[in-house]
N, C-alpha and C. Protein backbone atom coordinates (compact mmCIF):
# COMPACT_ATOMS: atom_id res chain seq x y z
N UNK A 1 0.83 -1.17 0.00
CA UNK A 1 0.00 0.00 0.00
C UNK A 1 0.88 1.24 0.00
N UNK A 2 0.66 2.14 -0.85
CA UNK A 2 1.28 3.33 -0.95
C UNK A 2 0.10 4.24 -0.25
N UNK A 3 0.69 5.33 0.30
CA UNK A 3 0.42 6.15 1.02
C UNK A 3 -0.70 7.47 -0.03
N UNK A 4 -0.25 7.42 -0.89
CA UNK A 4 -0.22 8.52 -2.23
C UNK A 4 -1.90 8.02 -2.38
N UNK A 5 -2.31 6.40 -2.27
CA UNK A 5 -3.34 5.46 -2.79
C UNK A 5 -4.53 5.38 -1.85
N UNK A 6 -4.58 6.39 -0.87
CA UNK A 6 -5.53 5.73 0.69
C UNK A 6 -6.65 6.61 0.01
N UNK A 7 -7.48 6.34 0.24
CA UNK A 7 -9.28 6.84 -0.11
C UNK A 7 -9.42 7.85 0.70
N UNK A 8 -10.52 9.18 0.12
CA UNK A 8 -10.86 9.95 0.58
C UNK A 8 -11.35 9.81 2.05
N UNK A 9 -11.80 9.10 2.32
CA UNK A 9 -12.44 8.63 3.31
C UNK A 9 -11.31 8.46 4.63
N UNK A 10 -10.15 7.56 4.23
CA UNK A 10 -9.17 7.30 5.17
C UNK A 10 -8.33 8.85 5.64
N UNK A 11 -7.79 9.10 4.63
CA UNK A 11 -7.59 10.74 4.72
C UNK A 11 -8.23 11.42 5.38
N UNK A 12 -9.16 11.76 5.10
CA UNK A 12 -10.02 12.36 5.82
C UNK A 12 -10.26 12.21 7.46
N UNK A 13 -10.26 11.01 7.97
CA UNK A 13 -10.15 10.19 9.48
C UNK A 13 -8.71 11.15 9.87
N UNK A 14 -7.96 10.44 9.40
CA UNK A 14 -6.27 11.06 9.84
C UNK A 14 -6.58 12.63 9.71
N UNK A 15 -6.85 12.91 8.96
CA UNK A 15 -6.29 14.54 9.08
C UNK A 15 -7.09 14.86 10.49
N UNK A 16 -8.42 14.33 10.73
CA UNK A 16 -9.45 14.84 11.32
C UNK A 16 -8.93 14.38 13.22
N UNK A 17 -8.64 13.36 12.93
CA UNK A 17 -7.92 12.80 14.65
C UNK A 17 -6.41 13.03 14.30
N UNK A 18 -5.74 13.67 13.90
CA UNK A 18 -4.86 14.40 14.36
C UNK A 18 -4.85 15.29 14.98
N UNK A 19 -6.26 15.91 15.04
CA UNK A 19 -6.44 17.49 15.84
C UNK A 19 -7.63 16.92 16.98
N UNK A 20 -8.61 15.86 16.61
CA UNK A 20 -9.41 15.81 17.69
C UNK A 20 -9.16 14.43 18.24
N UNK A 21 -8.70 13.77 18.34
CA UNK A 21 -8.63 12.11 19.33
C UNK A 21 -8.06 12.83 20.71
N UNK A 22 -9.00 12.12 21.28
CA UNK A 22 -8.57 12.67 23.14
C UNK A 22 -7.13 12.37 23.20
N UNK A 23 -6.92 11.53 22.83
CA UNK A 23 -5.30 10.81 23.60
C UNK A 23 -4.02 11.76 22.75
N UNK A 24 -3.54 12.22 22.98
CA UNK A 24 -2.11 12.78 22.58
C UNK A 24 -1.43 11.89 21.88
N UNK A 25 -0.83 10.52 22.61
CA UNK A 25 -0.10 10.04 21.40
C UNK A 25 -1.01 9.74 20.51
N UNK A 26 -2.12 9.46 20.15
CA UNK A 26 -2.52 9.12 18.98
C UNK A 26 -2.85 10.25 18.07
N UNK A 27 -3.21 11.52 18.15
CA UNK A 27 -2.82 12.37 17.76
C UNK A 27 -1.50 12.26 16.72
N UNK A 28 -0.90 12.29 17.74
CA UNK A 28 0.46 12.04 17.22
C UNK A 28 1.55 11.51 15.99
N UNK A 29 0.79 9.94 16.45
CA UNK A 29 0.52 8.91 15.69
C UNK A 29 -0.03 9.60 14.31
N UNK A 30 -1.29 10.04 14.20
CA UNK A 30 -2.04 10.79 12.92
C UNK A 30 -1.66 11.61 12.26
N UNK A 31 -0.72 12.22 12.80
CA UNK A 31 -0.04 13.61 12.29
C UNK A 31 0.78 12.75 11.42
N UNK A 32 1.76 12.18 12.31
CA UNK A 32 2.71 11.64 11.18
C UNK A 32 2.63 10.98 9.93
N UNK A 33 1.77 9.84 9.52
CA UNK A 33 1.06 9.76 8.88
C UNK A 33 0.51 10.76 7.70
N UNK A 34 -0.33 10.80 8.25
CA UNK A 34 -1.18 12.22 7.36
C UNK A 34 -0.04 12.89 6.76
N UNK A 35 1.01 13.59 7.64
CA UNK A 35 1.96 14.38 6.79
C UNK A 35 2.91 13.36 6.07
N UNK A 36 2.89 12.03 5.72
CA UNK A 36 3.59 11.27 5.15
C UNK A 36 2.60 11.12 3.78
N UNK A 37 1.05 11.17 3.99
CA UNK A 37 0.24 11.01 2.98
C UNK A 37 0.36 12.10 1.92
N UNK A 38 0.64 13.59 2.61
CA UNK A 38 0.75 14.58 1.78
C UNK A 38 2.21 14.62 1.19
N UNK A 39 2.95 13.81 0.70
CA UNK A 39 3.94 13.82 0.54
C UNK A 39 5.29 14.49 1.15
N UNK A 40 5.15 14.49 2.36
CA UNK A 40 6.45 14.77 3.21
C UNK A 40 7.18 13.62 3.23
N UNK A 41 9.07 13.34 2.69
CA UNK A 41 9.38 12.59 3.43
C UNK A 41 9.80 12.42 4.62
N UNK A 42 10.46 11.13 4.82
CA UNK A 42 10.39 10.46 6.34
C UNK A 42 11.03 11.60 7.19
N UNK A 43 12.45 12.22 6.57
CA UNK A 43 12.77 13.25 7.65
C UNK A 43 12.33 14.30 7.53
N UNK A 44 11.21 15.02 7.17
CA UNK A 44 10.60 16.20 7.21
C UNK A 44 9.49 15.88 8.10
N UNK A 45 8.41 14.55 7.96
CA UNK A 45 8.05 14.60 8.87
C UNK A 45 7.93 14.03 10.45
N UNK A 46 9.55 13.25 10.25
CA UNK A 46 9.41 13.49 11.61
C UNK A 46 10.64 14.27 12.91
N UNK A 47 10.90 15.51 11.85
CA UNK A 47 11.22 16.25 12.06
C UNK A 47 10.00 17.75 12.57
N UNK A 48 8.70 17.34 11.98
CA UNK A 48 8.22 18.32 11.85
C UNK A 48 6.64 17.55 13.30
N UNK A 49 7.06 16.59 13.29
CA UNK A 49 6.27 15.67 14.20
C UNK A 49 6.94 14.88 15.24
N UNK A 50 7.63 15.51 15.69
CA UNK A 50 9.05 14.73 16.93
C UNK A 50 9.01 13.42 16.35
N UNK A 51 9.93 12.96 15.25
CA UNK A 51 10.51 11.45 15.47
C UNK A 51 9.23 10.08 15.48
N UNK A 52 9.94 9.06 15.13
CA UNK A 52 9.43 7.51 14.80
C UNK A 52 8.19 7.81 13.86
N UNK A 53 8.52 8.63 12.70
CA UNK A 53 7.79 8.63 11.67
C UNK A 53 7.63 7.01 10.83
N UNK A 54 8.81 5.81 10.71
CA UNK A 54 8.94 4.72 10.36
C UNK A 54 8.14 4.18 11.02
N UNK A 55 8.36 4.35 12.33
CA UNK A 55 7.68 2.90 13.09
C UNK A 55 5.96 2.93 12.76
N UNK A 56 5.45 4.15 12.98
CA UNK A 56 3.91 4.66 12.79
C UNK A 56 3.79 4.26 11.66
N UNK A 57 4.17 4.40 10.20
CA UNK A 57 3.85 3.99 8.81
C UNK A 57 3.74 2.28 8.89
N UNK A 58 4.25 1.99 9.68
CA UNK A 58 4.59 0.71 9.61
C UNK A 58 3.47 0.14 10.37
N UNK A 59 2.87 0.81 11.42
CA UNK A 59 1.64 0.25 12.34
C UNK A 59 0.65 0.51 11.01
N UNK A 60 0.35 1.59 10.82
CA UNK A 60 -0.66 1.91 10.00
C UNK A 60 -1.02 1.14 8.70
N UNK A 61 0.14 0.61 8.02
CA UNK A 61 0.41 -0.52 7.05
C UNK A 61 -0.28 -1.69 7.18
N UNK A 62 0.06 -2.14 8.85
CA UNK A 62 -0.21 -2.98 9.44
C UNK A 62 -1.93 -3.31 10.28
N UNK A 63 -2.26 -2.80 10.04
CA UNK A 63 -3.87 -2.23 10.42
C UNK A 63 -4.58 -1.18 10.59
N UNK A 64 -3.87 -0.65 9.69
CA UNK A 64 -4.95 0.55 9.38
C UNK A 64 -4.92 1.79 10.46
N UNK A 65 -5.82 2.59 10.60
CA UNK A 65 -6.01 3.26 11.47
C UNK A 65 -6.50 2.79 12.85
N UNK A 66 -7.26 1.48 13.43
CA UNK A 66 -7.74 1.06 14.24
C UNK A 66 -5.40 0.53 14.97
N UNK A 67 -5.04 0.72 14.04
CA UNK A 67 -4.02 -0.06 14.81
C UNK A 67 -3.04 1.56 15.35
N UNK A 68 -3.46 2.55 14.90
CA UNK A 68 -2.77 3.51 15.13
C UNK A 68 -3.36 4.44 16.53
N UNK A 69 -4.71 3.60 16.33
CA UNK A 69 -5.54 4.22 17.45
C UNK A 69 -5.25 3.42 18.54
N UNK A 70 -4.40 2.27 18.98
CA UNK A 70 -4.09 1.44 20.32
C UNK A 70 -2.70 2.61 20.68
N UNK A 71 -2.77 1.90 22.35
CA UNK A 71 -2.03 2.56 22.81
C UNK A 71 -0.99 1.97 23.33
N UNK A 72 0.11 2.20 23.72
CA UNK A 72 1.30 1.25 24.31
C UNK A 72 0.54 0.92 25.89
């Protein structure tokens, strides 16, 4: 799955719980993402999103947004 390829719909979720999900890291989590969807690469955004921009692409890969929404 390329990032460039996610449906209006998924987009839309991320951009939207990046600013409203109660929890901070998941927030977090969304930002990075999202700014990976808009074509930022890896060190812009997680430079621009404190760091482990990889590991998050890699959850999200891995199940979607429900997997970005768990918490440690």
């Amino acid at each position: 799955m390329r990032l460039g390829e996610l449906s209006p719909e998924v987009l839309a979720a991320l951009n939207a719980e990046r600013f409203e999900h109660p929890h901070p890291e998941v927030r977090l989590k969304m930002r990075r993402v999202w700014l990976r969807s808009q074509g930022f690469d890896q060190a812009t955004c997680a430079t621009i999103a404190d760091g482990r921009c990889v590991l998050y692409l890699q959850q999200f890969q891995e199940g979607w947004l429900n997997r970005l929404r768990q918490l440690r």
